[in-house]
Each structure stands twice: as C-alpha cells, then as structure tokens.
PDB file of N, CA and C in Angstrom:
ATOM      1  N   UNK A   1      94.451  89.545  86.982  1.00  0.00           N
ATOM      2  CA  UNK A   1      94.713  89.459  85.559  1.00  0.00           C
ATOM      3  C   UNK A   1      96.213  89.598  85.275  1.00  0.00           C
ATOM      4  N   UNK A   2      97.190  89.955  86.323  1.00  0.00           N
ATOM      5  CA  UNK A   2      98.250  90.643  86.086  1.00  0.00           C
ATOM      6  C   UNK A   2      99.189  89.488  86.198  1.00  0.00           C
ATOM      7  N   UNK A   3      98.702  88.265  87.008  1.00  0.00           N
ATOM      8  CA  UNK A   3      99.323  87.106  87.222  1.00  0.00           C
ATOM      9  C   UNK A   3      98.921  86.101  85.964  1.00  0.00           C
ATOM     10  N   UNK A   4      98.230  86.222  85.413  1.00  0.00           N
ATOM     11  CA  UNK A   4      97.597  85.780  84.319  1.00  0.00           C
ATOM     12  C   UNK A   4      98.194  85.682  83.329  1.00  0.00           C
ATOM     13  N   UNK A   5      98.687  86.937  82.672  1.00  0.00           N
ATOM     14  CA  UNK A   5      99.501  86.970  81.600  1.00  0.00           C
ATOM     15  C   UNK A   5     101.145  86.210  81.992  1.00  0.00           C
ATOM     16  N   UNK A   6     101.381  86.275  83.427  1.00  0.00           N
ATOM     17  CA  UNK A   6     103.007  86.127  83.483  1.00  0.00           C
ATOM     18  C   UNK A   6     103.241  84.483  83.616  1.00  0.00           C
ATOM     19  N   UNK A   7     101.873  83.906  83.959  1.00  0.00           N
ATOM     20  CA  UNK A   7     101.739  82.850  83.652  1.00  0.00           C
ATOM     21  C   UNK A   7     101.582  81.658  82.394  1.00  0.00           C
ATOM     22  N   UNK A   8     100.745  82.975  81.544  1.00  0.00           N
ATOM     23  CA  UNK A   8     100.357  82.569  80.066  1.00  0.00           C
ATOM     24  C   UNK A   8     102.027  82.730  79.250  1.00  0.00           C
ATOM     25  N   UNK A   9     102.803  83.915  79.878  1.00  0.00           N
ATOM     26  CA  UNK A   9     103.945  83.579  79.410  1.00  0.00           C
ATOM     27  C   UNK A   9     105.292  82.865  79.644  1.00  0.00           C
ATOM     28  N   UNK A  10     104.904  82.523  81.178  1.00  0.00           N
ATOM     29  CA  UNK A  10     106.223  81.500  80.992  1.00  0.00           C
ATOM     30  C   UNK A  10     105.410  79.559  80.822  1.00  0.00           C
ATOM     31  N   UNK A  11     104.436  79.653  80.778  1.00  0.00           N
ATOM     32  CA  UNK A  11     103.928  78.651  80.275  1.00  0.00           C
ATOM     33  C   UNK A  11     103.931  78.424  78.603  1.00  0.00           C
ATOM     34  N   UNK A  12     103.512  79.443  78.045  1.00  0.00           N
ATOM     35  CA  UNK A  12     104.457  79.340  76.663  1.00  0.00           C
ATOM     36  C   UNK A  12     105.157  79.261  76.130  1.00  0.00           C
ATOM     37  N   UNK A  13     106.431  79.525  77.375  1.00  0.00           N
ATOM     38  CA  UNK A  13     107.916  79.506  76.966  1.00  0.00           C
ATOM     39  C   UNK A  13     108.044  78.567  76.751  1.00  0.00           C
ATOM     40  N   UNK A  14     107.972  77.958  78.304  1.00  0.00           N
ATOM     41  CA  UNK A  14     108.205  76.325  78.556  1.00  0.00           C
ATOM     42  C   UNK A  14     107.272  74.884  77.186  1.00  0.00           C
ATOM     43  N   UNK A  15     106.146  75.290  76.785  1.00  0.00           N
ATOM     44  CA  UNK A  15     105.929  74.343  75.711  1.00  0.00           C
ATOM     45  C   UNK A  15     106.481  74.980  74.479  1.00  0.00           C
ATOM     46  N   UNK A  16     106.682  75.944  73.959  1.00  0.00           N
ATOM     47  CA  UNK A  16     107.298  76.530  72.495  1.00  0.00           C
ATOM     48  C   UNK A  16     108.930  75.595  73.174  1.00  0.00           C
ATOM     49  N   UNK A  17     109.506  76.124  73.887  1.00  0.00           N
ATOM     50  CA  UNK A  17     110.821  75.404  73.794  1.00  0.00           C
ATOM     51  C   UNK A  17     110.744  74.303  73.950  1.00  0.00           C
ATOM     52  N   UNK A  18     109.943  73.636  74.224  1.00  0.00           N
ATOM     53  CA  UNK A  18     109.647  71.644  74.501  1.00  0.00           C
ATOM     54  C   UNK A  18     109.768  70.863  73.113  1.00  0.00           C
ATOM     55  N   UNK A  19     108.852  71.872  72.369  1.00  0.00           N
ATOM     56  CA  UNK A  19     108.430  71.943  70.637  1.00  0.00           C
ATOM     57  C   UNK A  19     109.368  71.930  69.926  1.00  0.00           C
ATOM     58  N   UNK A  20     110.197  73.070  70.476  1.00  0.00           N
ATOM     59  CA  UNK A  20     111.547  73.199  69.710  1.00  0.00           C
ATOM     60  C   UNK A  20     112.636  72.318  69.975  1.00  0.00           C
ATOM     61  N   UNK A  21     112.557  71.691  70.837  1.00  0.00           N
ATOM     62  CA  UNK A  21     113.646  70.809  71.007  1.00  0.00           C
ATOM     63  C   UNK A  21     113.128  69.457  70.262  1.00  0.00           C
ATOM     64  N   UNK A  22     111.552  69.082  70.273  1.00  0.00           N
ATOM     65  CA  UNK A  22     111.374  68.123  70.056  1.00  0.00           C
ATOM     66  C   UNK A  22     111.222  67.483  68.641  1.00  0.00           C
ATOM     67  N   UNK A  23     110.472  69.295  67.832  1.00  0.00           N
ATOM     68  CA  UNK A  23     109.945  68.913  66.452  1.00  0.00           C
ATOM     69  C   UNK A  23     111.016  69.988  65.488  1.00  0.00           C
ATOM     70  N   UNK A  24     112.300  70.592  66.017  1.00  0.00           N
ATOM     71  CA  UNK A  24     112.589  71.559  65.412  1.00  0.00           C
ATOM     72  C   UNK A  24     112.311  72.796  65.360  1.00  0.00           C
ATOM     73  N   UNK A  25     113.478  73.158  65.427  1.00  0.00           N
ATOM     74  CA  UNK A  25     113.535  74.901  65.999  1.00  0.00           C
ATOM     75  C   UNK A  25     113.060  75.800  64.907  1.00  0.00           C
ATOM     76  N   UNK A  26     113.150  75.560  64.069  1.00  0.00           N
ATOM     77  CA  UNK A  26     112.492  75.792  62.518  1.00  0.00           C
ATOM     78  C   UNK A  26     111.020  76.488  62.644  1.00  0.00           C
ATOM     79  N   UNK A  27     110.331  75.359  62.759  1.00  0.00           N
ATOM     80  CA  UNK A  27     108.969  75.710  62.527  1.00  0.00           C
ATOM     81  C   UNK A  27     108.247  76.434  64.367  1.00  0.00           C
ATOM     82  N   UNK A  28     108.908  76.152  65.144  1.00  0.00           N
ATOM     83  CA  UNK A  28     108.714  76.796  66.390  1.00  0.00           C
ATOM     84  C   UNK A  28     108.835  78.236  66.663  1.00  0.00           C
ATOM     85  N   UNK A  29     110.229  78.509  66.566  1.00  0.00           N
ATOM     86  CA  UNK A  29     110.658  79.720  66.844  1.00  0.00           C
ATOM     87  C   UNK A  29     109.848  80.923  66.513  1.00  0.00           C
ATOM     88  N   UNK A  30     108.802  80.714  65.444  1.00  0.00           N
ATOM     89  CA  UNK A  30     107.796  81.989  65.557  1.00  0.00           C
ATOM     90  C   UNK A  30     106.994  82.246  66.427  1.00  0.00           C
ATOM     91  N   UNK A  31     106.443  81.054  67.358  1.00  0.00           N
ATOM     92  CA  UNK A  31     105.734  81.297  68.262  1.00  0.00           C
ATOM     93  C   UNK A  31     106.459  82.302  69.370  1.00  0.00           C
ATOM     94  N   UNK A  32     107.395  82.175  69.605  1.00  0.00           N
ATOM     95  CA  UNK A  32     108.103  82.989  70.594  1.00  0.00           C
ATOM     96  C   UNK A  32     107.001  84.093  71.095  1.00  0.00           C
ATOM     97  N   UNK A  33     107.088  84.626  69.323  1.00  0.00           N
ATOM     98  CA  UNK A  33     106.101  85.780  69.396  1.00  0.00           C
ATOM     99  C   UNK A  33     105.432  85.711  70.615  1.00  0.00           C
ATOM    100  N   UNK A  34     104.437  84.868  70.764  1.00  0.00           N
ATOM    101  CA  UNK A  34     103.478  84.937  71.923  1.00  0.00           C
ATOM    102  C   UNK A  34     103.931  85.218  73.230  1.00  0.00           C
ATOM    103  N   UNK A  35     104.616  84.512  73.608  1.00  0.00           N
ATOM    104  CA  UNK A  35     105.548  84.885  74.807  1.00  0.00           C
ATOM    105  C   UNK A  35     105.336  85.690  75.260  1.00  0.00           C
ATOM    106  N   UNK A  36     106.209  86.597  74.070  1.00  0.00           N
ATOM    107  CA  UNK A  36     107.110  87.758  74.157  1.00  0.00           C
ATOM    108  C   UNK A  36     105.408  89.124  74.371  1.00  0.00           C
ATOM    109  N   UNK A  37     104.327  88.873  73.861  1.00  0.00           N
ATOM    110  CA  UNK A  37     103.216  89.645  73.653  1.00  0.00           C
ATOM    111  C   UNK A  37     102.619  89.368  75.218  1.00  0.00           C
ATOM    112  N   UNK A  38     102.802  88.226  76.236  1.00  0.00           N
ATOM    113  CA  UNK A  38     102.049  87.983  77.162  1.00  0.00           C
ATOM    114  C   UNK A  38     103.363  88.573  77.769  1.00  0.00           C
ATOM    115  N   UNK A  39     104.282  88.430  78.094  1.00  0.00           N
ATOM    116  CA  UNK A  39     105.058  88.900  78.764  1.00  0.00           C
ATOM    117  C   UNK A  39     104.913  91.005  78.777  1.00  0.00           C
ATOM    118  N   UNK A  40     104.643  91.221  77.748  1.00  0.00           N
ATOM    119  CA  UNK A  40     104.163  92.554  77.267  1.00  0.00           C
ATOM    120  C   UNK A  40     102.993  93.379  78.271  1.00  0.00           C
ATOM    121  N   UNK A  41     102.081  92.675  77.537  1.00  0.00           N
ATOM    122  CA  UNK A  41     101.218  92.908  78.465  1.00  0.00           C
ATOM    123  C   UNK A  41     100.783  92.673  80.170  1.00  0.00           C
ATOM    124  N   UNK A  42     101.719  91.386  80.761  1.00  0.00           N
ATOM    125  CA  UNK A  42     102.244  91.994  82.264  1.00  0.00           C
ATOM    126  C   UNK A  42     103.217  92.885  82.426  1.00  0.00           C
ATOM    127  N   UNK A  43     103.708  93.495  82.044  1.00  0.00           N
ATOM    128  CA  UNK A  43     104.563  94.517  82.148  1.00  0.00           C
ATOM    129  C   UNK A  43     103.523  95.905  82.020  1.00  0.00           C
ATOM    130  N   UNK A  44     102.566  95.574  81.095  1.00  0.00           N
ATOM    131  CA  UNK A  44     101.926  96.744  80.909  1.00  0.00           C
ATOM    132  C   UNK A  44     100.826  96.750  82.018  1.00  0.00           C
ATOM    133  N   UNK A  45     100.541  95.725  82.489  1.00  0.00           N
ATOM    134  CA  UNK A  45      99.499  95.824  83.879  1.00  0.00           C
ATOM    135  C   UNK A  45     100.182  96.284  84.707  1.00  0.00           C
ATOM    136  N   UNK A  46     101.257  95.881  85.066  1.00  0.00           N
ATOM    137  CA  UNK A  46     102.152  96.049  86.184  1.00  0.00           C
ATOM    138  C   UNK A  46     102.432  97.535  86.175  1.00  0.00           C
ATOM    139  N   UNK A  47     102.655  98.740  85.031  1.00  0.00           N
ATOM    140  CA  UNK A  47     103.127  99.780  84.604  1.00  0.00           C
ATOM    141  C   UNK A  47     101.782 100.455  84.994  1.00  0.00           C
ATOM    142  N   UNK A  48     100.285 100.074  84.717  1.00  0.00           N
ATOM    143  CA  UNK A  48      99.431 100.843  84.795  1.00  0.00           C
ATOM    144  C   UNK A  48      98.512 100.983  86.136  1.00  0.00           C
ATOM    145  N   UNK A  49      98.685  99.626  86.639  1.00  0.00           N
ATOM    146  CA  UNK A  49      98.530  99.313  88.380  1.00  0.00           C
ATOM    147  C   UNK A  49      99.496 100.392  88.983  1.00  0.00           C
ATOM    148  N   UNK A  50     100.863 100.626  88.936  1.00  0.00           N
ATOM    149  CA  UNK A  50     101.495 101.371  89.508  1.00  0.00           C
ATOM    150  C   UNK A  50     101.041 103.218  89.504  1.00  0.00           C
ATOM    151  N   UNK A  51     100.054 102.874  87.840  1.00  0.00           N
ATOM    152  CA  UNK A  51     100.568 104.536  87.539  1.00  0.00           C
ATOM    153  C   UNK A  51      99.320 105.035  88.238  1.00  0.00           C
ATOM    154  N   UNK A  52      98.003 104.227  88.301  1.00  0.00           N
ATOM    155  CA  UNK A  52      97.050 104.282  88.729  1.00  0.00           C
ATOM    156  C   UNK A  52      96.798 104.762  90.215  1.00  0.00           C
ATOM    157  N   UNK A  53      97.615 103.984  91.025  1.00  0.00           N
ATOM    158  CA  UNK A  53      97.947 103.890  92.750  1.00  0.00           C
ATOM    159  C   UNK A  53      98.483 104.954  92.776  1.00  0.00           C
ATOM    160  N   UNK A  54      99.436 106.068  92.127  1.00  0.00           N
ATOM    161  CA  UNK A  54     100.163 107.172  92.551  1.00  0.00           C
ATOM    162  C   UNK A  54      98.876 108.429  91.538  1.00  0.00           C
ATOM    163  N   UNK A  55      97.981 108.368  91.062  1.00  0.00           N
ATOM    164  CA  UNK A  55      96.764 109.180  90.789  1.00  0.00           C
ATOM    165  C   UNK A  55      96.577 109.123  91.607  1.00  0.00           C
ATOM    166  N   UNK A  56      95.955 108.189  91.798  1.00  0.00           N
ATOM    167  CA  UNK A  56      94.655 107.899  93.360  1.00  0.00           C
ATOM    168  C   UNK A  56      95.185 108.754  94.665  1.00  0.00           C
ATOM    169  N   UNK A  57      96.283 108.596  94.773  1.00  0.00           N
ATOM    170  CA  UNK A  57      97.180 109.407  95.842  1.00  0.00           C
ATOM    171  C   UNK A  57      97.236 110.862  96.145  1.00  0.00           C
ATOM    172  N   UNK A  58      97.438 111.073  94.730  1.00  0.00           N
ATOM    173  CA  UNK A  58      97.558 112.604  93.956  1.00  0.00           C
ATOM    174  C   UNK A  58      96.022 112.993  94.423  1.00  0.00           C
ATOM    175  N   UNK A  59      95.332 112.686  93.611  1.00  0.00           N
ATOM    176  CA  UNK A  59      93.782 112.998  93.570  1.00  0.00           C
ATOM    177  C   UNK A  59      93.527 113.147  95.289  1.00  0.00           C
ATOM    178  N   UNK A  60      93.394 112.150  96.005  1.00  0.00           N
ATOM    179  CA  UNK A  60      93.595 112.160  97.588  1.00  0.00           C
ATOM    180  C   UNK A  60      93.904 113.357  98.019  1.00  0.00           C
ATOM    181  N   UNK A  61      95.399 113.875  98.209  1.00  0.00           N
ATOM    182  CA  UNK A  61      96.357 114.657  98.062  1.00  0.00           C
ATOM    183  C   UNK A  61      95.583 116.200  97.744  1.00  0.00           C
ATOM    184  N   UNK A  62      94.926 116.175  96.276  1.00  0.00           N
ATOM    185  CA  UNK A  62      94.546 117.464  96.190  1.00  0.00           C
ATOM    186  C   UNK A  62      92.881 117.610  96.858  1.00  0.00           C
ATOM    187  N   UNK A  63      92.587 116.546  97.126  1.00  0.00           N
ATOM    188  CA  UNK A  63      91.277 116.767  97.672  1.00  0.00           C
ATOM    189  C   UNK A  63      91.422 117.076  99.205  1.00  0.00           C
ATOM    190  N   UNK A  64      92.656 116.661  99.963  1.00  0.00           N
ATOM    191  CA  UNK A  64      92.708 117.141 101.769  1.00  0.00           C
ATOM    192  C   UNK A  64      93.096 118.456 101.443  1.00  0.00           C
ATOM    193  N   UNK A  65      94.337 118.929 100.621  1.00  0.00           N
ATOM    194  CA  UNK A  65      94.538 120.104 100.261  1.00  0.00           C
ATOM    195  C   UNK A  65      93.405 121.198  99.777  1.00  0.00           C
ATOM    196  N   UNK A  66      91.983 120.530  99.246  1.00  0.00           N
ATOM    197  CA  UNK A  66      90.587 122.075  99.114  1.00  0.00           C
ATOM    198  C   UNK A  66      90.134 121.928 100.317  1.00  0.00           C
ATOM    199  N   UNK A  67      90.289 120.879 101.219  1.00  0.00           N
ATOM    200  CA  UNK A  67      89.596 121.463 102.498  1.00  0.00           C
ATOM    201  C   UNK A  67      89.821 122.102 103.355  1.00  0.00           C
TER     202      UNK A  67
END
C-alpha cells in the first residue's frame, strides 16, 4: 500500500502538470492538492511501518528480558 500512494502521487503530478501546461495553470493548480495528500500519506506509511518494526523489537526485547 506504501508504494501505492507514491505512485498515486507522482502520477498525479505528472497529469495535473500536463493539464497545466496544456489547459492553463489557472484552473489546474488546485489539484496539486491531491498530490500533495498522496504524497502525505506515503510518508505517513513509511513513518508508521518504521514506528511499528522498532515496537515489535521492543516488545521482543522485553519479552527475552521476563525469561
């Protein structure tokens, strides 16, 4: 899922700026938004995959430590 979003966002880049070059930067440039929200949310997978893997560790960690 984490490749998903980083895909959904530079694939949005690439047609919002296609748009904008083609039909005017005007009525485009709000989409950005989206981008910028998929790009978000891989960052936030990426942030919670990480935070997740160093629990799991921890948890590990205190469970060899009660035995």
């Amino acid at each position: 899922m984490r490749f998903f979003w980083l895909g959904m966002a530079i694939a949005s880049f690439v047609i919002i700026t296609y748009f904008c070059i083609v039909q005017g930067y005007k009525t485009w440039v709000y989409y950005y938004v989206f981008t910028f929200i998929s790009l978000l949310m891989f960052l936030m997978k990426t942030w919670m995959m990480r935070r997740m893997k160093h629990h799991l560790k921890y948890l590990e960690e205190q469970q060899n430590n009660a035995d």
